[in-house]
Protein backbone atom coordinates (compact mmCIF):
# COMPACT_ATOMS: atom_id res chain seq x y z
CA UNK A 1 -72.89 6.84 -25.39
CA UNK A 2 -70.94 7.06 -21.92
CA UNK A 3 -67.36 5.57 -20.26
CA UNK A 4 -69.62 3.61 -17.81
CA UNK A 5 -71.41 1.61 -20.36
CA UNK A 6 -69.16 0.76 -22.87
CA UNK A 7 -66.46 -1.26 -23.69
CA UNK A 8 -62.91 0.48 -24.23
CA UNK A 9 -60.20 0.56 -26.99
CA UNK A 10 -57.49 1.94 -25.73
CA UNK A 11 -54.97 3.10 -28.14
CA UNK A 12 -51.22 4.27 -27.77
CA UNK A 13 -48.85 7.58 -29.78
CA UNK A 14 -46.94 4.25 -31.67
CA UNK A 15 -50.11 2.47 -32.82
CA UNK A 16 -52.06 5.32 -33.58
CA UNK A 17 -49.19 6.66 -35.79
CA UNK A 18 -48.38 2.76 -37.56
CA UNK A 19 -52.66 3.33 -38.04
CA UNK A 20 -52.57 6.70 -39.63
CA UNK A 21 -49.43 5.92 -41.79
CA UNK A 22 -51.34 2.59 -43.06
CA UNK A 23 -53.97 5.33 -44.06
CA UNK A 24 -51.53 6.96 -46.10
CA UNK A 25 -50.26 4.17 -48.01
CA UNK A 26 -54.25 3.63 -48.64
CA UNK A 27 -54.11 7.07 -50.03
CA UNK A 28 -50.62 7.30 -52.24
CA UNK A 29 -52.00 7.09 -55.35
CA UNK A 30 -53.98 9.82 -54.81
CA UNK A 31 -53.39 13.36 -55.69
CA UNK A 32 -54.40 15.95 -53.15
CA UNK A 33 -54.00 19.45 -53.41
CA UNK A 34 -54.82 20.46 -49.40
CA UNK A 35 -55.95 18.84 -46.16
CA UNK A 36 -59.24 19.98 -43.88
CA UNK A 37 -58.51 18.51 -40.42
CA UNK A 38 -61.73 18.45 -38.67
CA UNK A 39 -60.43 19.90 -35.26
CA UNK A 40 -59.54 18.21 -32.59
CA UNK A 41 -59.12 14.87 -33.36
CA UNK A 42 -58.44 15.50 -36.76
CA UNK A 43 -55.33 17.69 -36.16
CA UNK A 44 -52.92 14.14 -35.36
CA UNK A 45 -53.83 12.47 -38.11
CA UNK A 46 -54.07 15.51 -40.34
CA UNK A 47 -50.06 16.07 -39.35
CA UNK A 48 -49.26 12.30 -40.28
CA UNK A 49 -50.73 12.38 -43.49
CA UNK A 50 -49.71 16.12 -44.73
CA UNK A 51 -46.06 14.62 -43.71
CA UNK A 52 -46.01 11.23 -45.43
CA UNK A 53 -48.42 12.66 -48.44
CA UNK A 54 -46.15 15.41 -48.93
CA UNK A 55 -48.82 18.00 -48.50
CA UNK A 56 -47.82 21.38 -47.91
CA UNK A 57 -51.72 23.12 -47.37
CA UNK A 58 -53.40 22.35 -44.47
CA UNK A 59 -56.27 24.06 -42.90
CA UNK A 60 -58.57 23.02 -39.71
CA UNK A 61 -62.31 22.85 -39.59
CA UNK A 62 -63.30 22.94 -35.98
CA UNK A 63 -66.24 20.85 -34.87
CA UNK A 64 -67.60 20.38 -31.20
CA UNK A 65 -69.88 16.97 -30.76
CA UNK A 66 -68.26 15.22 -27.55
CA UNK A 67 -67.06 15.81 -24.49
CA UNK A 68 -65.03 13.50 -23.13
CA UNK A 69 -67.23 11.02 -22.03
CA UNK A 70 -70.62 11.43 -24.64
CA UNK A 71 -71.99 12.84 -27.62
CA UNK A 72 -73.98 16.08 -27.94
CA UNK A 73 -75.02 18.43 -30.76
CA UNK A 74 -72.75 19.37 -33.47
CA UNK A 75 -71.86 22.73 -33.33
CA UNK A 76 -69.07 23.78 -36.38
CA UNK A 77 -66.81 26.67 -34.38
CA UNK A 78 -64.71 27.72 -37.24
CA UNK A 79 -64.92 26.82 -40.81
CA UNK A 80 -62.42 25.63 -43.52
CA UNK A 81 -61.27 28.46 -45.84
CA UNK A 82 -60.11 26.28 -48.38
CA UNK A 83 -62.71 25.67 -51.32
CA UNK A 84 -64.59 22.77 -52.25
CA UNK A 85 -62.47 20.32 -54.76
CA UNK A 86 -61.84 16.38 -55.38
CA UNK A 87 -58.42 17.29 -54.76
CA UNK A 88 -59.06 18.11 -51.09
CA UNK A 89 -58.81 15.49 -48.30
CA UNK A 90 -60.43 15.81 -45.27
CA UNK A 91 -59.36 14.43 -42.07
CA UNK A 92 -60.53 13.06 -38.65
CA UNK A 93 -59.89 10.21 -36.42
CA UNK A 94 -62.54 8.53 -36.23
CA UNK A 95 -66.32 7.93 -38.05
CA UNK A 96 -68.85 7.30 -34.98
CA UNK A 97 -72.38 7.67 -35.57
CA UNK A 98 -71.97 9.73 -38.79
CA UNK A 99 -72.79 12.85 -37.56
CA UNK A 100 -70.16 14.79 -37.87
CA UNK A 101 -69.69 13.25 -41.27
CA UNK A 102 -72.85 14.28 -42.04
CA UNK A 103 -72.11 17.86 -41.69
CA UNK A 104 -68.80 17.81 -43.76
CA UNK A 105 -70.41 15.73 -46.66
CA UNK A 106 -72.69 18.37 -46.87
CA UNK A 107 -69.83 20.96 -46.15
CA UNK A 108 -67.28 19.46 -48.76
CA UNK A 109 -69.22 17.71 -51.08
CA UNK A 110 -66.52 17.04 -53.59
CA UNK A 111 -63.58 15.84 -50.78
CA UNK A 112 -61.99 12.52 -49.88
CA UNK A 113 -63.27 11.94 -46.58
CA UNK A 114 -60.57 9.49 -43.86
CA UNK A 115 -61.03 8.58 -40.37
CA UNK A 116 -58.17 5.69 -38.96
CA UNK A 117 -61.41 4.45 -37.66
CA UNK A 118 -64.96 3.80 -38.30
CA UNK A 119 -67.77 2.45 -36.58
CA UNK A 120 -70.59 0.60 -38.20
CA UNK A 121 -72.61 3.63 -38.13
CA UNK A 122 -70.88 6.37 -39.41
CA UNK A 123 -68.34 3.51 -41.96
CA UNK A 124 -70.91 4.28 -45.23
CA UNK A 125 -69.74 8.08 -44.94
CA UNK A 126 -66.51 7.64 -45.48
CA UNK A 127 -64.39 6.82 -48.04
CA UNK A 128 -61.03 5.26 -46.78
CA UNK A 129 -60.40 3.85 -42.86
CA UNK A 130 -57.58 1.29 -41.60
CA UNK A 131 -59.47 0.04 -38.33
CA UNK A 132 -63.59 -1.38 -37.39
CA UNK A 133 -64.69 -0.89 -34.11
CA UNK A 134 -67.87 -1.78 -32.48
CA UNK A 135 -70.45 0.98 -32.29
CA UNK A 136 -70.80 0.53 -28.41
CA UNK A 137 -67.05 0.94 -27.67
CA UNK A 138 -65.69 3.96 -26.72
CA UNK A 139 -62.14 4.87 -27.94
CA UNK A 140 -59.21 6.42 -25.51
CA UNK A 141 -57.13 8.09 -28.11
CA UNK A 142 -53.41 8.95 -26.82
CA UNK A 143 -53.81 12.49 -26.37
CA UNK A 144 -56.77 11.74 -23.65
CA UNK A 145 -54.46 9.79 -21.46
CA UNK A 146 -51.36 9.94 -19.21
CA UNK A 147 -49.03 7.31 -17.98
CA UNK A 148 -49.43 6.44 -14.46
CA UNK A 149 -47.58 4.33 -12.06
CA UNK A 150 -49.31 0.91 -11.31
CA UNK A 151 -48.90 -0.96 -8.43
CA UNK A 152 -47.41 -4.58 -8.48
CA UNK A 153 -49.98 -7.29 -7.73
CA UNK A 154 -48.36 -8.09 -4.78
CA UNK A 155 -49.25 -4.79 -3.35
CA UNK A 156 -52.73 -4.80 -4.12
CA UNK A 157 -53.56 -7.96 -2.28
């Protein structure tokens, strides 16, 4: 996958935040003992959930697949220490081709896995999401982009 032949979904702080919260409410019936954030993308919604869920335990699993533009290997660059459970949610921000899923399935085999969003791909390998997206779009995530001034029309003919 790469920026120049996909489509984009570009997403802001207040709707990834109305997103992750909708995630919660999935998930308030639940009863978790501890979050895994899968690290970086994870750590956002991780924070959201810990804070609406009431969740005081939250560790990071740090996992390197993309840069910012395309998907490589999986590489895990720190583990979880927290142990295995059904009480033990595991976070990222989004389900793409299921790789990374893969990995903490096999990881945490027990867990709640959540992504705010999945692709058609990687959807079957989780178990909640609030938002589908197409498997050939690529998703600008707040923390990827910065405001910048924009011209009026007016100046750009």
């Amino acid at each position: 996958m790469s920026l120049t032949t996909n489509k984009m979904f570009y997403v802001s702080w207040e709707a990834f935040h109305r997103a992750t919260k909708e995630l919660a409410r999935q998930l308030l019936a639940e009863d978790f003992d501890a979050i895994v954030a899968v690290s970086r993308g994870g750590l956002v919604p991780a924070a959201i959930l810990a804070r609406e869920l009431n969740i005081r335990t939250v560790d990071s699993i740090c996992v390197a697949s993309y840069d910012h533009d395309k998907q490589g290997s999986l590489t895990i660059l720190k583990d979880a220490q927290l142990a295995d459970s059904a009480k033990l949610l595991v976070v990222d921000d989004l389900v793409d081709t299921g790789e990374t899923a893969k990995a903490l399935r096999e990881r945490f085999p027990l867990a709640r896995f959540v992504t705010v969003y999945a692709k058609p791909q990687g959807k079957p390998l989780v178990d909640n999401y609030v938002t589908d997206i197409e498997q050939d779009t690529w998703i600008q995530l707040p923390w990827d982009m910065e405001l910048a001034y924009s011209k009026p029309l007016a100046e750009e003919v």
